[in-house]
Protein backbone atom coordinates (compact mmCIF):
# COMPACT_ATOMS: atom_id res chain seq x y z
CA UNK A 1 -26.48 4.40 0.93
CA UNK A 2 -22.93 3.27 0.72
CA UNK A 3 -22.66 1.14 3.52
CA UNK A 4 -18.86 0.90 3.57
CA UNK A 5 -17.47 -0.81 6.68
CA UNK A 6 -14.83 0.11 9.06
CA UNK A 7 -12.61 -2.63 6.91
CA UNK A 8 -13.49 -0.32 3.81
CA UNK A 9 -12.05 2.92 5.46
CA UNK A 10 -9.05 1.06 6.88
CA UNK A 11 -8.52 -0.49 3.50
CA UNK A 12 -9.30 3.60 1.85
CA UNK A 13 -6.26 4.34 4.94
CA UNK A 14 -3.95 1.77 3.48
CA UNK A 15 -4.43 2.77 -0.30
CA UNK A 16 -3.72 6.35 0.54
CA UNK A 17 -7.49 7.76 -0.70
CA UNK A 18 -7.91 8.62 3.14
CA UNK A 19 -5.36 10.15 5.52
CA UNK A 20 -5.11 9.05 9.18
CA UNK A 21 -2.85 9.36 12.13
CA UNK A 22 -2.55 8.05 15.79
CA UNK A 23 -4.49 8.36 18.85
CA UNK A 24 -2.69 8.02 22.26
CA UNK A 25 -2.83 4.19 22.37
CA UNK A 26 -2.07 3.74 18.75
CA UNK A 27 -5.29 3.15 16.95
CA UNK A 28 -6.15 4.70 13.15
CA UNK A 29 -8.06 8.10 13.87
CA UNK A 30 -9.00 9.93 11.20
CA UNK A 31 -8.93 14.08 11.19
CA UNK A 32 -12.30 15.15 10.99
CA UNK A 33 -11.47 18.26 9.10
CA UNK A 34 -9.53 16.33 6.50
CA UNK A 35 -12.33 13.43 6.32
CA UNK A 36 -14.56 16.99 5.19
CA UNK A 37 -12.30 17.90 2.14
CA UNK A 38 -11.76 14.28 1.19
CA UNK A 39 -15.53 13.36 1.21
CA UNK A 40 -16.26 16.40 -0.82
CA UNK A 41 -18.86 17.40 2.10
CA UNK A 42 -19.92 21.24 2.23
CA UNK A 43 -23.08 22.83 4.09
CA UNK A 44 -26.39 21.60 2.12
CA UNK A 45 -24.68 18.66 0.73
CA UNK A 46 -26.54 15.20 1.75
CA UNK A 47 -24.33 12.67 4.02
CA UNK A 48 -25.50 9.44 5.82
CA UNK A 49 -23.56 8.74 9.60
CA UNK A 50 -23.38 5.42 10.19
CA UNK A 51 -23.15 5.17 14.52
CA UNK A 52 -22.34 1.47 16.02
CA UNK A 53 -20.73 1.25 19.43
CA UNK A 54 -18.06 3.92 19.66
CA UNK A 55 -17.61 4.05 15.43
CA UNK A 56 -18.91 6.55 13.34
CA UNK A 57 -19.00 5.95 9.18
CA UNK A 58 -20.10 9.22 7.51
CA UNK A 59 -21.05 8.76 3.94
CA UNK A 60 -21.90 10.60 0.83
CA UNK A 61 -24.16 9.51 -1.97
CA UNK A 62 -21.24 9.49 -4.40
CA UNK A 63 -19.10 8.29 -2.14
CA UNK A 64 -16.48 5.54 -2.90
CA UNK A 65 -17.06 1.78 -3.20
């Protein structure tokens, strides 16, 4: 619906609108839980996941452009 792309969420990262720490080897991960509050998600409410290689985009339909 959104279609945001990883370069979206690192640029959401950068601007503060989404928090995110470090893995192990240093790349952007982003707390699952907090990704949940931020997104507005709760059970019932419609979200698209986005799966390409070993990224996942989860989406809602008001989500951010």
């Amino acid at each position: 619906m959104l279609g945001v792309s990883d370069d979206t969420v690192r640029r959401w990262i950068d601007a503060g609108e989404l928090t995110a720490g470090l893995d192990s080897v240093g790349r952007k991960v982003v707390d699952g839980a907090e990704a949940v509050r931020e997104l507005g998600l709760e059970p019932g409410a419609l979200a698209v996941a986005v799966v390409k290689a070993t990224q996942v985009i989860v989406e809602t339909p008001a989500g951010r452009a």
